[in-house]
N, C-alpha and C. Protein backbone atom coordinates (compact mmCIF):
# COMPACT_ATOMS: atom_id res chain seq x y z
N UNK A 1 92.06 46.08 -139.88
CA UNK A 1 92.06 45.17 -138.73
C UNK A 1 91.79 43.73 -139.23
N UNK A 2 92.30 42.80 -138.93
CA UNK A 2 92.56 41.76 -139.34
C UNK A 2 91.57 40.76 -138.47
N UNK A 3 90.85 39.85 -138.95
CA UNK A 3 89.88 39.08 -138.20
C UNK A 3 90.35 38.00 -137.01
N UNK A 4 89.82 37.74 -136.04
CA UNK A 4 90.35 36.90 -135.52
C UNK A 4 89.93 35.42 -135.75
N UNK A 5 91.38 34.26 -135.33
CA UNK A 5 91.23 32.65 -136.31
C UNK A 5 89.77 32.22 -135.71
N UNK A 6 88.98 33.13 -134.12
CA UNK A 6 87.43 32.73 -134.08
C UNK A 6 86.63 32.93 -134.92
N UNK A 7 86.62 34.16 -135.44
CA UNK A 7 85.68 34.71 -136.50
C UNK A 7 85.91 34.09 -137.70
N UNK A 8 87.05 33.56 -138.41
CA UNK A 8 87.59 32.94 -139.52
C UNK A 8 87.11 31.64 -139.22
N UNK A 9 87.60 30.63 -138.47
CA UNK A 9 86.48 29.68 -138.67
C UNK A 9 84.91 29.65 -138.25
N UNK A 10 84.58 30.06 -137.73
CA UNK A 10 83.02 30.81 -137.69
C UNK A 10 82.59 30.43 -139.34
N UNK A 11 83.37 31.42 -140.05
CA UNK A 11 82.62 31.79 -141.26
C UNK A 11 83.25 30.36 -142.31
N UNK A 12 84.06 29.73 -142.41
CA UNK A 12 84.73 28.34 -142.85
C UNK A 12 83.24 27.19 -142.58
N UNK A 13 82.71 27.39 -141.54
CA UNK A 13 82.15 26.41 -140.48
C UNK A 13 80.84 26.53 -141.74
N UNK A 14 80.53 27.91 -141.44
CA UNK A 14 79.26 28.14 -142.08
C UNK A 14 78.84 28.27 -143.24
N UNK A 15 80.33 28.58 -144.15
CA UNK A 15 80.55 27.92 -146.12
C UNK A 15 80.17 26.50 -146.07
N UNK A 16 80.73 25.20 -144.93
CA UNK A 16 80.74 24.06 -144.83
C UNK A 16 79.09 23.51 -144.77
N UNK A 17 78.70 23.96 -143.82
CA UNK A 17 77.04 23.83 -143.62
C UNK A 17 76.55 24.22 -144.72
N UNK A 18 76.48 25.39 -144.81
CA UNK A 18 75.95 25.66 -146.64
C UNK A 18 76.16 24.85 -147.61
N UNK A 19 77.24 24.29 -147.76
CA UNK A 19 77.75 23.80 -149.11
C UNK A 19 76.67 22.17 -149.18
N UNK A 20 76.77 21.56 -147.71
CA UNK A 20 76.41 20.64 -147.21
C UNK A 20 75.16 20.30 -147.33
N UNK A 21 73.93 21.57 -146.82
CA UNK A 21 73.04 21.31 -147.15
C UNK A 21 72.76 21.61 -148.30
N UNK A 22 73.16 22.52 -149.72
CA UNK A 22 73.13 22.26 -150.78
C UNK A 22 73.45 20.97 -151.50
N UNK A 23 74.00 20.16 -150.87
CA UNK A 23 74.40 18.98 -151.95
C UNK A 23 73.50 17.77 -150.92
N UNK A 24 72.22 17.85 -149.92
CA UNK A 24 71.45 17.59 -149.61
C UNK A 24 70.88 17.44 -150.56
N UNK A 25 70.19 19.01 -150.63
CA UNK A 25 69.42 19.22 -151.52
C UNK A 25 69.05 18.49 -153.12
N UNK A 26 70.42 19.10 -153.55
CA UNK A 26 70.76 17.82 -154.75
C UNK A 26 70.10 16.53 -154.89
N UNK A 27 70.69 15.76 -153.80
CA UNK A 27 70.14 15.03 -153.85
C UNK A 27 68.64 14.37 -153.73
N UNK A 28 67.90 14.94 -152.71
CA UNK A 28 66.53 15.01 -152.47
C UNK A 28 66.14 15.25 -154.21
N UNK A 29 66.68 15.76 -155.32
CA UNK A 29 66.28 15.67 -156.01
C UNK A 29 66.34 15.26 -156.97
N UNK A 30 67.75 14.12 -156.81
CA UNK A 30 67.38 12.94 -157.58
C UNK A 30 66.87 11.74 -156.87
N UNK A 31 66.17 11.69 -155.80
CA UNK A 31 65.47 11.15 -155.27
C UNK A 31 64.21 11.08 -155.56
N UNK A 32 63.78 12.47 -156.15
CA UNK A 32 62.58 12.99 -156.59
C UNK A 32 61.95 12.85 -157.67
N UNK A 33 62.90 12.44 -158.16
CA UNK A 33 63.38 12.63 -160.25
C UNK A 33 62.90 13.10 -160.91
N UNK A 34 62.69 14.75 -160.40
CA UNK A 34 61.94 16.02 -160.93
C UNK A 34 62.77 17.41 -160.19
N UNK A 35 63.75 18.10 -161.26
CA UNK A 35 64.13 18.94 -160.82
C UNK A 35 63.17 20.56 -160.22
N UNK A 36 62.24 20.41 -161.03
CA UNK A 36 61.28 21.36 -160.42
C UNK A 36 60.42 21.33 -159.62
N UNK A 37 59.89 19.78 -159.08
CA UNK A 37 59.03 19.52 -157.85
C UNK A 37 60.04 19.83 -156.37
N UNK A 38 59.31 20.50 -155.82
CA UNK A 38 59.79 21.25 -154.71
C UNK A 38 58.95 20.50 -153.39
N UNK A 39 59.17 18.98 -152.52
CA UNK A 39 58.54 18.93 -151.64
C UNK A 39 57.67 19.98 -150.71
N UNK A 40 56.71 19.56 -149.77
CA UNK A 40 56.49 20.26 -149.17
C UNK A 40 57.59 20.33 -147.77
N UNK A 41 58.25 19.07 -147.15
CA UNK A 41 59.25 18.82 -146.63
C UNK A 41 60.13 18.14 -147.02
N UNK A 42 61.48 17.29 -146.50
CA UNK A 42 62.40 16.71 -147.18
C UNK A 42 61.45 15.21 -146.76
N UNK A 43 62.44 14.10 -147.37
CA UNK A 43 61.29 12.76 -147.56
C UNK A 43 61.70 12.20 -146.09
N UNK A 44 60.92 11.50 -145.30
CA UNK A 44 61.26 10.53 -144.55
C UNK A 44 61.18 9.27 -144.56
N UNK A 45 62.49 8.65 -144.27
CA UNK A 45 63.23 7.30 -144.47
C UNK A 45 62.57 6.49 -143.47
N UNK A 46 61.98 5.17 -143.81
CA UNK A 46 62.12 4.47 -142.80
C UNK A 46 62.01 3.10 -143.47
N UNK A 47 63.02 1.97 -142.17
CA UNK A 47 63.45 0.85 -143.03
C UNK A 47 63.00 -0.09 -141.71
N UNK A 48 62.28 -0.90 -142.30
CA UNK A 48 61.90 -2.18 -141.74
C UNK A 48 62.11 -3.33 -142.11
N UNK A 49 63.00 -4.68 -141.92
CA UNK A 49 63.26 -4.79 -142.71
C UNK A 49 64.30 -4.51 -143.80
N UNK A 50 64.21 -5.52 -144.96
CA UNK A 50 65.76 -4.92 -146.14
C UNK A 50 65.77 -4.05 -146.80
N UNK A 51 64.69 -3.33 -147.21
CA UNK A 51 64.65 -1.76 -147.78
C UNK A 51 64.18 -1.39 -147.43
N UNK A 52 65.05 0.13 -147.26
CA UNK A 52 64.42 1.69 -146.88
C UNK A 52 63.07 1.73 -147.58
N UNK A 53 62.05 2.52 -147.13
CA UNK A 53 60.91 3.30 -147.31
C UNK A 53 60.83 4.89 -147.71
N UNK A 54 60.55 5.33 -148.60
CA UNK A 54 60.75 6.79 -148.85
C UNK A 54 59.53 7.38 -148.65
N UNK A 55 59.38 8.23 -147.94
CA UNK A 55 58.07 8.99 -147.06
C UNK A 55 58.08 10.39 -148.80
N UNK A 56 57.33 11.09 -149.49
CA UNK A 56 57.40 12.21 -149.84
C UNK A 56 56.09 12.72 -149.25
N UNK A 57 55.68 14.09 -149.65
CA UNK A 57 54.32 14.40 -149.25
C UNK A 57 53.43 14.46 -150.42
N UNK A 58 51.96 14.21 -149.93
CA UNK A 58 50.69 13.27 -150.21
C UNK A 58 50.57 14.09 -152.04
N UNK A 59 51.10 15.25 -152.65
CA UNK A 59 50.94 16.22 -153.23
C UNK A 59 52.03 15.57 -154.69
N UNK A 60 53.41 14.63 -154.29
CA UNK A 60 53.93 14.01 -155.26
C UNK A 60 53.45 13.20 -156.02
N UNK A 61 53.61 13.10 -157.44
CA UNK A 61 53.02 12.17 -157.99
C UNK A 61 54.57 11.69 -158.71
N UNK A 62 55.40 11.62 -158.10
CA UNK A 62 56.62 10.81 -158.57
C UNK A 62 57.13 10.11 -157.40
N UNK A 63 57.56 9.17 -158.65
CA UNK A 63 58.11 7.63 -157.65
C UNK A 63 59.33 7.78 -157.30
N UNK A 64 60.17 7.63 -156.03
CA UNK A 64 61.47 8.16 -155.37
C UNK A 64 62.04 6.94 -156.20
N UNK A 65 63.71 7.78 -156.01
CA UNK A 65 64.58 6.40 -156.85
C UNK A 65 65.37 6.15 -155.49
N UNK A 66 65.21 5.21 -155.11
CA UNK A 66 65.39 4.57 -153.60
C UNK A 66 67.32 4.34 -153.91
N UNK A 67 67.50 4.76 -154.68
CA UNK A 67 68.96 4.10 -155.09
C UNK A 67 70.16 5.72 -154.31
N UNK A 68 69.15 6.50 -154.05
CA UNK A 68 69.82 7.97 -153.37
C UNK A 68 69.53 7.92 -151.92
N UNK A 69 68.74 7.10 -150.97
CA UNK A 69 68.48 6.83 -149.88
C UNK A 69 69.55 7.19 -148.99
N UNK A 70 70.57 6.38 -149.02
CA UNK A 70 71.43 6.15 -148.45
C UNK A 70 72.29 7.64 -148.38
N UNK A 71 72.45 7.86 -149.53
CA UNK A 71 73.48 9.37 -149.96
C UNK A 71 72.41 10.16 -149.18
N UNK A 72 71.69 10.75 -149.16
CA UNK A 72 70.60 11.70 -149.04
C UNK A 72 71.04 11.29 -146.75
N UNK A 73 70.67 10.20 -146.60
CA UNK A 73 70.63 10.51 -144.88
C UNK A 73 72.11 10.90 -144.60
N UNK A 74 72.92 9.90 -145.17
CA UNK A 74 74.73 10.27 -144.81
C UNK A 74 74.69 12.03 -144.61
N UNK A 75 74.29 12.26 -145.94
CA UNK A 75 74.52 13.88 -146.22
C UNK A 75 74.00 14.76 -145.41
N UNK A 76 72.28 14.60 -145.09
CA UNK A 76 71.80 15.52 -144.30
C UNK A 76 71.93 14.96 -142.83
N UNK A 77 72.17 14.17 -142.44
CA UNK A 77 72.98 14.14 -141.12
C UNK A 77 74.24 14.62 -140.90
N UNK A 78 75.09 14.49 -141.47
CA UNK A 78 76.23 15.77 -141.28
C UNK A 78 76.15 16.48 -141.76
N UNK A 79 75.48 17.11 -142.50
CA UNK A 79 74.69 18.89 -142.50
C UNK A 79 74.27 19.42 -141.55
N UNK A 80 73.35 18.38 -140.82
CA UNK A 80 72.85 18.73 -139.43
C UNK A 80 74.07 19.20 -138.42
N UNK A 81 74.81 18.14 -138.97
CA UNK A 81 76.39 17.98 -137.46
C UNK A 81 76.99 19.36 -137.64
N UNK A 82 76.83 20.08 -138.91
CA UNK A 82 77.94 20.64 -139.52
C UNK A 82 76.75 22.04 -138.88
N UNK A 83 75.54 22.23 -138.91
CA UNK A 83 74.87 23.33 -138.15
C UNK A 83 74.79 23.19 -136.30
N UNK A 84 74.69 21.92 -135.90
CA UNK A 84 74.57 22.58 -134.41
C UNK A 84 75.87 22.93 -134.17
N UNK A 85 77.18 22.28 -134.76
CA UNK A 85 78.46 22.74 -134.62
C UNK A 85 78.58 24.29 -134.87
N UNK A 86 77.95 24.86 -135.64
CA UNK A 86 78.15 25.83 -135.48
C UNK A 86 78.04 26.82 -134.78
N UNK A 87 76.44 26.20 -134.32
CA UNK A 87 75.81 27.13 -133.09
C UNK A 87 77.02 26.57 -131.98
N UNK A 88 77.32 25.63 -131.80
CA UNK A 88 78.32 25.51 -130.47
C UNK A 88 79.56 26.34 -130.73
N UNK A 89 79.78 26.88 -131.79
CA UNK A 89 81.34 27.98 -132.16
C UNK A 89 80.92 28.81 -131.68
N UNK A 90 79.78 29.33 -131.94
CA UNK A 90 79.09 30.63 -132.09
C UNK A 90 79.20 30.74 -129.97
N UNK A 91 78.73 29.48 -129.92
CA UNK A 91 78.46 29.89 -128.23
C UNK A 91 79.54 29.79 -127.25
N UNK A 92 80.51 29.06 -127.78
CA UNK A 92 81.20 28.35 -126.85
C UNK A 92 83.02 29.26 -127.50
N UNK A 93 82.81 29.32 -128.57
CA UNK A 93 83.79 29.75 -129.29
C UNK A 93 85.16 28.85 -129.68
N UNK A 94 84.82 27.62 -129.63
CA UNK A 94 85.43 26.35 -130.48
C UNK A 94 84.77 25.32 -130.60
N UNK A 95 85.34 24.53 -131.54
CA UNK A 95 85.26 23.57 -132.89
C UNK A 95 84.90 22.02 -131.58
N UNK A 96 83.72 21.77 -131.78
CA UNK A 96 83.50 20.46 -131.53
C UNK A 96 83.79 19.51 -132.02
N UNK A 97 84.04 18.15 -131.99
CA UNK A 97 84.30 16.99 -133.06
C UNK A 97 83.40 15.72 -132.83
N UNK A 98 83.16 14.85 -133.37
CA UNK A 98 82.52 13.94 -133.12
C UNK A 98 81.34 13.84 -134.21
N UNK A 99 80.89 12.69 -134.56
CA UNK A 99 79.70 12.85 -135.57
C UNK A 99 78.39 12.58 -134.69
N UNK A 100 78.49 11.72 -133.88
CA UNK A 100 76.89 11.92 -132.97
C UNK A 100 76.32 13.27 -132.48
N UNK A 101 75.32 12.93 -133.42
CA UNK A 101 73.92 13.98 -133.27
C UNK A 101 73.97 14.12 -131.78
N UNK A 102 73.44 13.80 -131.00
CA UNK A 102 72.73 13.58 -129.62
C UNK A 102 73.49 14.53 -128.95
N UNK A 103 74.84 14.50 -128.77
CA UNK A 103 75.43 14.57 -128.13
C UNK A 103 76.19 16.31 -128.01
N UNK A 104 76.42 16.64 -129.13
CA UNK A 104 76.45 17.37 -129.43
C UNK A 104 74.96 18.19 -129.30
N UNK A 105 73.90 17.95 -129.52
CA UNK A 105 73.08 18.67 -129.38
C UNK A 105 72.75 19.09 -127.67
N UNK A 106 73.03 18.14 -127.02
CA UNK A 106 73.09 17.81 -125.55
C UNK A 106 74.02 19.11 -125.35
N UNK A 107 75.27 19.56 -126.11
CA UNK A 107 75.91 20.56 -125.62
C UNK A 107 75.55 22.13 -125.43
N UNK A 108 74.50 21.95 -126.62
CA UNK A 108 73.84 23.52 -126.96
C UNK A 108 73.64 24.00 -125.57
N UNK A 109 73.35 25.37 -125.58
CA UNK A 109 73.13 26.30 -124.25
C UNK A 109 71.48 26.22 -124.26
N UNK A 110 70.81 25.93 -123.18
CA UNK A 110 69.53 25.78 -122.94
C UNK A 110 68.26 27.01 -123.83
N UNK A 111 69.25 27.81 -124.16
CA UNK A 111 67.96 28.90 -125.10
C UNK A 111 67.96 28.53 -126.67
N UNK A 112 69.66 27.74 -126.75
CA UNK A 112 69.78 27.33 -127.92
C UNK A 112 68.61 26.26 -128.18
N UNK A 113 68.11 25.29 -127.14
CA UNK A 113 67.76 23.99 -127.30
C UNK A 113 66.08 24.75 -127.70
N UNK A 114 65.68 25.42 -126.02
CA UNK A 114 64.15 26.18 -125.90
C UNK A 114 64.05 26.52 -127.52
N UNK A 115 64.97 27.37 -128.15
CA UNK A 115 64.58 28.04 -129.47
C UNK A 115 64.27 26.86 -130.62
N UNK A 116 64.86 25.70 -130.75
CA UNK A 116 64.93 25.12 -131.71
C UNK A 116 63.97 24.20 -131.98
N UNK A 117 63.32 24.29 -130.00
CA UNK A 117 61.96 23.04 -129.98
C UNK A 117 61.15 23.89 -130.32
N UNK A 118 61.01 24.91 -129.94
CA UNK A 118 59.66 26.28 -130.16
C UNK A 118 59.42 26.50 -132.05
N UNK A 119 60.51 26.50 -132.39
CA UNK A 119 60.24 26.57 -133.81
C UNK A 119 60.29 25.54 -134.48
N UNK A 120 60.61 24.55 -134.06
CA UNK A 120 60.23 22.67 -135.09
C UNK A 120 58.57 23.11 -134.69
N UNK A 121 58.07 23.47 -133.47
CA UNK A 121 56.92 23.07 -133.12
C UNK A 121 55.78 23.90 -134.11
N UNK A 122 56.86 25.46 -134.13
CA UNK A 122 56.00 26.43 -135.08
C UNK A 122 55.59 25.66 -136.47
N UNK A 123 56.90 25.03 -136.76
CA UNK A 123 56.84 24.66 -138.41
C UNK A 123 55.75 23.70 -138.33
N UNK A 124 55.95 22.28 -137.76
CA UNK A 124 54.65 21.47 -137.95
C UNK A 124 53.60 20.82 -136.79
N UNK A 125 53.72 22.00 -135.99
CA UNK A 125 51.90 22.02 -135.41
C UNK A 125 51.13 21.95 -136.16
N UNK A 126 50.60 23.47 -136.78
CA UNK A 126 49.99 23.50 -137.69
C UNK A 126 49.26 22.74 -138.85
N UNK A 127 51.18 21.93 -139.50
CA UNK A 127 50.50 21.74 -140.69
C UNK A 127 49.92 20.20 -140.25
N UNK A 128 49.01 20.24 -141.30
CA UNK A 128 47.99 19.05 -141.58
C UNK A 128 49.18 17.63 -141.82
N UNK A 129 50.12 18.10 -143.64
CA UNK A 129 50.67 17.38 -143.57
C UNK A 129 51.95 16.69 -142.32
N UNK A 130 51.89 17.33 -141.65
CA UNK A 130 53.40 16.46 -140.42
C UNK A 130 52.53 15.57 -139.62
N UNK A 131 51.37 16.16 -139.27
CA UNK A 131 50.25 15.33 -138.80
C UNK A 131 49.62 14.20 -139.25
N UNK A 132 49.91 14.00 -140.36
CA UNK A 132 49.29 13.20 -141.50
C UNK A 132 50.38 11.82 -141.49
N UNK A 133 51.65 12.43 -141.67
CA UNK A 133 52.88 11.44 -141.86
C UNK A 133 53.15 11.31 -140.30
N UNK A 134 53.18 11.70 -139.03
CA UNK A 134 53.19 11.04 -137.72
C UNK A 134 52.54 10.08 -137.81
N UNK A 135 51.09 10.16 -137.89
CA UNK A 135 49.85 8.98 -138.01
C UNK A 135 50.38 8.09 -138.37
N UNK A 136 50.22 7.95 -139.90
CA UNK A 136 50.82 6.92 -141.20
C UNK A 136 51.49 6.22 -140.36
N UNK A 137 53.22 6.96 -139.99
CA UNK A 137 54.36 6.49 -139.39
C UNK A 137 54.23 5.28 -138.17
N UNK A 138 53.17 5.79 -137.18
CA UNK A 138 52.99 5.28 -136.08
C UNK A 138 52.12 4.07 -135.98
N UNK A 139 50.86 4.07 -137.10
CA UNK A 139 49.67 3.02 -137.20
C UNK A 139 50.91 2.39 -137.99
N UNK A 140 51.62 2.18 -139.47
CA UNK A 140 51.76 1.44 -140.38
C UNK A 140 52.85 0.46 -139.82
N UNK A 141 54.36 1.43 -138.93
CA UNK A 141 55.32 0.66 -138.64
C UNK A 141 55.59 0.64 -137.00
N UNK A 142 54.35 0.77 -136.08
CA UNK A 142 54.44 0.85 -134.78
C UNK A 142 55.35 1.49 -134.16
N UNK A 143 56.00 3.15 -134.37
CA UNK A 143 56.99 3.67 -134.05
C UNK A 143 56.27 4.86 -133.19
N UNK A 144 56.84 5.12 -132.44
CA UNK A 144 56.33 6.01 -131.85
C UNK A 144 57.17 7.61 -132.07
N UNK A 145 56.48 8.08 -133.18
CA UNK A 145 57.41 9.18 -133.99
C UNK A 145 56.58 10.57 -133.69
N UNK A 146 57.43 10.82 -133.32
CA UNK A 146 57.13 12.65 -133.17
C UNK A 146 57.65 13.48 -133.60
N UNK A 147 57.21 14.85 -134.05
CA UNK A 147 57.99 15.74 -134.62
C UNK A 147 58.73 16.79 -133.35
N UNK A 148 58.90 15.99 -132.84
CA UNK A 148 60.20 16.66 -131.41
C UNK A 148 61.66 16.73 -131.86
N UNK A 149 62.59 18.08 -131.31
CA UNK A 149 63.73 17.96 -131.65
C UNK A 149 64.47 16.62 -131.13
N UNK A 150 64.45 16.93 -130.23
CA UNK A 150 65.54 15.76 -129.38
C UNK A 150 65.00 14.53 -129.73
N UNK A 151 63.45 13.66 -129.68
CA UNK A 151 63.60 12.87 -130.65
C UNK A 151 63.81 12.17 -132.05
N UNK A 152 63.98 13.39 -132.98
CA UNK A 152 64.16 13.38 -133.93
C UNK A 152 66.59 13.60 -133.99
N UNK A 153 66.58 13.89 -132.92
CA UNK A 153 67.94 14.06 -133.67
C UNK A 153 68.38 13.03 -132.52
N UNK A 154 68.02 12.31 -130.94
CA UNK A 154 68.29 11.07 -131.04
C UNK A 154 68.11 9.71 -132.26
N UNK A 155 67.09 9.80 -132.64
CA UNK A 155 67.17 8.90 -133.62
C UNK A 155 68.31 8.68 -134.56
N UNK A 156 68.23 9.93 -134.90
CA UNK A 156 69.11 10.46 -136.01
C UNK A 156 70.80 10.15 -135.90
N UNK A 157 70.68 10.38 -134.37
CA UNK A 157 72.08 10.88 -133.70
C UNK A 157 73.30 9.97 -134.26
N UNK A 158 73.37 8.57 -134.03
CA UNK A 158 74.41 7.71 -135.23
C UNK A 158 74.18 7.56 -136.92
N UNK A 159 73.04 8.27 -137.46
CA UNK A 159 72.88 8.03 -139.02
C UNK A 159 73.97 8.33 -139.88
N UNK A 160 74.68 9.30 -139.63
CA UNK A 160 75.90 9.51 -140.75
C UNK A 160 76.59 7.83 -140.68
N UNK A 161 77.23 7.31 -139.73
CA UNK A 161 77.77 6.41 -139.35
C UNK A 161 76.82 4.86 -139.86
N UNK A 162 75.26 4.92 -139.66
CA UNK A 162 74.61 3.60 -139.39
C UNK A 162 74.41 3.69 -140.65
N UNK A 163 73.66 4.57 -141.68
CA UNK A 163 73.57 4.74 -142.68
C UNK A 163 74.11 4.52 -143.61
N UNK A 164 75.31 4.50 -143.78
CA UNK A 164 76.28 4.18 -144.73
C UNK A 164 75.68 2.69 -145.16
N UNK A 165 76.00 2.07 -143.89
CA UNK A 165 75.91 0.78 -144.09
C UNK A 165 74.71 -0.63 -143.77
N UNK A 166 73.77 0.78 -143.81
CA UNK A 166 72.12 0.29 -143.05
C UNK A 166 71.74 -1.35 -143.92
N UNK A 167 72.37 -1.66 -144.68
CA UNK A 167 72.15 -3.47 -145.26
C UNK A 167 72.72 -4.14 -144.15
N UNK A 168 73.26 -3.56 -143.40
CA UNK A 168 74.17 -4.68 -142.44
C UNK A 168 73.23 -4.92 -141.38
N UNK A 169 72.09 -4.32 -140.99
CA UNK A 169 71.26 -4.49 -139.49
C UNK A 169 69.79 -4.64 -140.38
N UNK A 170 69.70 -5.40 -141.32
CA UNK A 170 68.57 -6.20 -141.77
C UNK A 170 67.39 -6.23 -141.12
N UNK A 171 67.34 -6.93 -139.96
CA UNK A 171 66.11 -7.22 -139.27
C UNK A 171 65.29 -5.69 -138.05
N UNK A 172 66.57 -4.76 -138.25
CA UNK A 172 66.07 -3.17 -137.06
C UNK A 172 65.32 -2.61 -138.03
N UNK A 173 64.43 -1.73 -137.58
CA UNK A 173 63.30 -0.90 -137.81
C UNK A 173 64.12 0.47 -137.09
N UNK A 174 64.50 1.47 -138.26
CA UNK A 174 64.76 2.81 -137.72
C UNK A 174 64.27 3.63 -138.69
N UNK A 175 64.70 4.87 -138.43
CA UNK A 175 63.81 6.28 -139.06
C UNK A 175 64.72 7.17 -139.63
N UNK A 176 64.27 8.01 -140.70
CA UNK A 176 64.89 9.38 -140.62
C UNK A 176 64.60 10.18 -140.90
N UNK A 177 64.14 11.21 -139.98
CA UNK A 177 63.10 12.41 -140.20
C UNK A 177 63.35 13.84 -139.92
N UNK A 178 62.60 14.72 -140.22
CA UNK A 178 62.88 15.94 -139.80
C UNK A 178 63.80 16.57 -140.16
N UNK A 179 64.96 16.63 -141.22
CA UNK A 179 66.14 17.43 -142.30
C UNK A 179 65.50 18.87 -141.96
N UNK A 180 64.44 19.30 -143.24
CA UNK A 180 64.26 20.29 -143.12
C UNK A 180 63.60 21.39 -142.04
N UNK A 181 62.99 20.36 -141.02
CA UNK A 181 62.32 21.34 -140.12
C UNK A 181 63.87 21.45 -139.72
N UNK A 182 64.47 20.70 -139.17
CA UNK A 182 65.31 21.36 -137.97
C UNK A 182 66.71 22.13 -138.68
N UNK A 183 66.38 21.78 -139.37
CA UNK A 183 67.43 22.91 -140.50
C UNK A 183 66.77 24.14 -139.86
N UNK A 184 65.32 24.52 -140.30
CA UNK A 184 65.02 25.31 -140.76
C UNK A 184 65.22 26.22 -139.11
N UNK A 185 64.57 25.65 -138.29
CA UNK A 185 64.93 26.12 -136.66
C UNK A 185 65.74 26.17 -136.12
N UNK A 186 67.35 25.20 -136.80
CA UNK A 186 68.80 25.46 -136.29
C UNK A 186 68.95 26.83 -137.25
N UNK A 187 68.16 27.02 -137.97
CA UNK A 187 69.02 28.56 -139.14
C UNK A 187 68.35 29.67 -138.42
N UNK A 188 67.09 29.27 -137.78
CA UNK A 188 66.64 30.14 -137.05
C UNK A 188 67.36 31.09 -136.00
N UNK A 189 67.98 29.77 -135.16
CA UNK A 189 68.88 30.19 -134.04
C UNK A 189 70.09 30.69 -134.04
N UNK A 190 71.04 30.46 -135.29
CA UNK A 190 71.88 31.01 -135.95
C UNK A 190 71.91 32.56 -136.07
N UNK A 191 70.73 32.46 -137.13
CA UNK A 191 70.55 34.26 -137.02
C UNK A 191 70.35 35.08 -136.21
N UNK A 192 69.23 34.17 -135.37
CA UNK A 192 69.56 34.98 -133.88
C UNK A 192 70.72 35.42 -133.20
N UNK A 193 72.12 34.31 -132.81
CA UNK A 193 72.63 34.32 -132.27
C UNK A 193 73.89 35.38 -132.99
N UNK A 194 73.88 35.16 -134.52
CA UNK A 194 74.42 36.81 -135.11
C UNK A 194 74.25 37.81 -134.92
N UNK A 195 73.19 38.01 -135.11
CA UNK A 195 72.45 39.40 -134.23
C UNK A 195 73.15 39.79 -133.48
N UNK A 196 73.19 38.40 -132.10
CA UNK A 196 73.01 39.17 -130.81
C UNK A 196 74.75 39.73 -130.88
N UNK A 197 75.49 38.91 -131.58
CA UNK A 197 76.81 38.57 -131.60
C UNK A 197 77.48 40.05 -132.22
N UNK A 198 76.60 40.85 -133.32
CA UNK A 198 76.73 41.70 -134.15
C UNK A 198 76.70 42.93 -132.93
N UNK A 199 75.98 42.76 -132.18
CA UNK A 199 75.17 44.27 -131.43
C UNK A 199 76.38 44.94 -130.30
């Protein structure tokens, strides 16, 4: 029995995301300039001002090479694009287009959204460090940053696009946060939604 072209790009979609956030990854670690230091999260960007800021956690004792900034948000923002797209195949059973975050996330099915805030929240309630870098974030550059989905992927939502060319808006103060939590809670929902898809 021969698959159908839904199930075939399904699985295209989800080589793409993979491949995507692997060459994230990559990079985060020449950002790092230590192939064996393993953050505790991915770094967060923030630019005030003419240069980006590289956030790592409190535990690095290496200096980021700010010269991967740019590559590193391009990338894991359409990694991101390239996972809720998927969950929208998965739900909807075709191919979204567009690179804004927001908007696309705006499309997810409401258990998709419930699941993805419930588990950003699992990942850094808890920890000390997300708590630690909110603070920092909020006293140092007056932002009012939370580890929320929807504010984290509004922010986010034009970065493939603004990013590229973030020297051009000099005097804005923006962010870029949260890669790996919401990776980690869009992969969440994924597997779920295989499951249910499998049964």
């Amino acid at each position: 029995m021969t698959e159908s072209p839904h199930e075939m790009n399904i699985e295209k979609l989800e080589k793409a995301a993979r491949s995507h956030h692997m060459a994230t990854e990559a990079i985060v670690d020449r950002i790092i300039n230590n192939d064996k230091y393993k953050p505790k999260s991915f770094p967060v960007i923030v630019k005030k001002g003419n240069e980006p800021i590289c956030i790592i956690d409190a535990s690095s004792k290496q200096t980021p090479n700010a010269d991967f900034i740019e590559a590193y948000i391009t990338m894991a923002s359409f990694s991101l694009e390239l996972k809720i797209k998927l969950i929208l195949a998965i739900e909807k059973g075709k191919f979204e287009r567009g690179h804004k975050l927001m908007p696309l996330y705006e499309s997810l099915s409401s258990e998709s959204k419930t699941h993805i805030q419930e588990k950003t929240r699992e990942i850094t309630k808890p920890s000390e460090w997300h708590k630690s870098i909110a603070k920092a974030i909020n006293e140092k550059f007056k932002i009012q940053f939370a580890w929320e989905p929807r504010k984290l992927i509004s922010n986010s939502s034009e970065a493939f696009e603004k990013w590229r060319y973030h020297f051009e808006e000099n005097n804005k103060t923006t962010w870029f946060a949260g890669y790996s939590e919401l990776q980690e809670a869009i992969n969440s929902r994924i597997e779920q939604l295989k499951r249910v898809e499998s049964n």
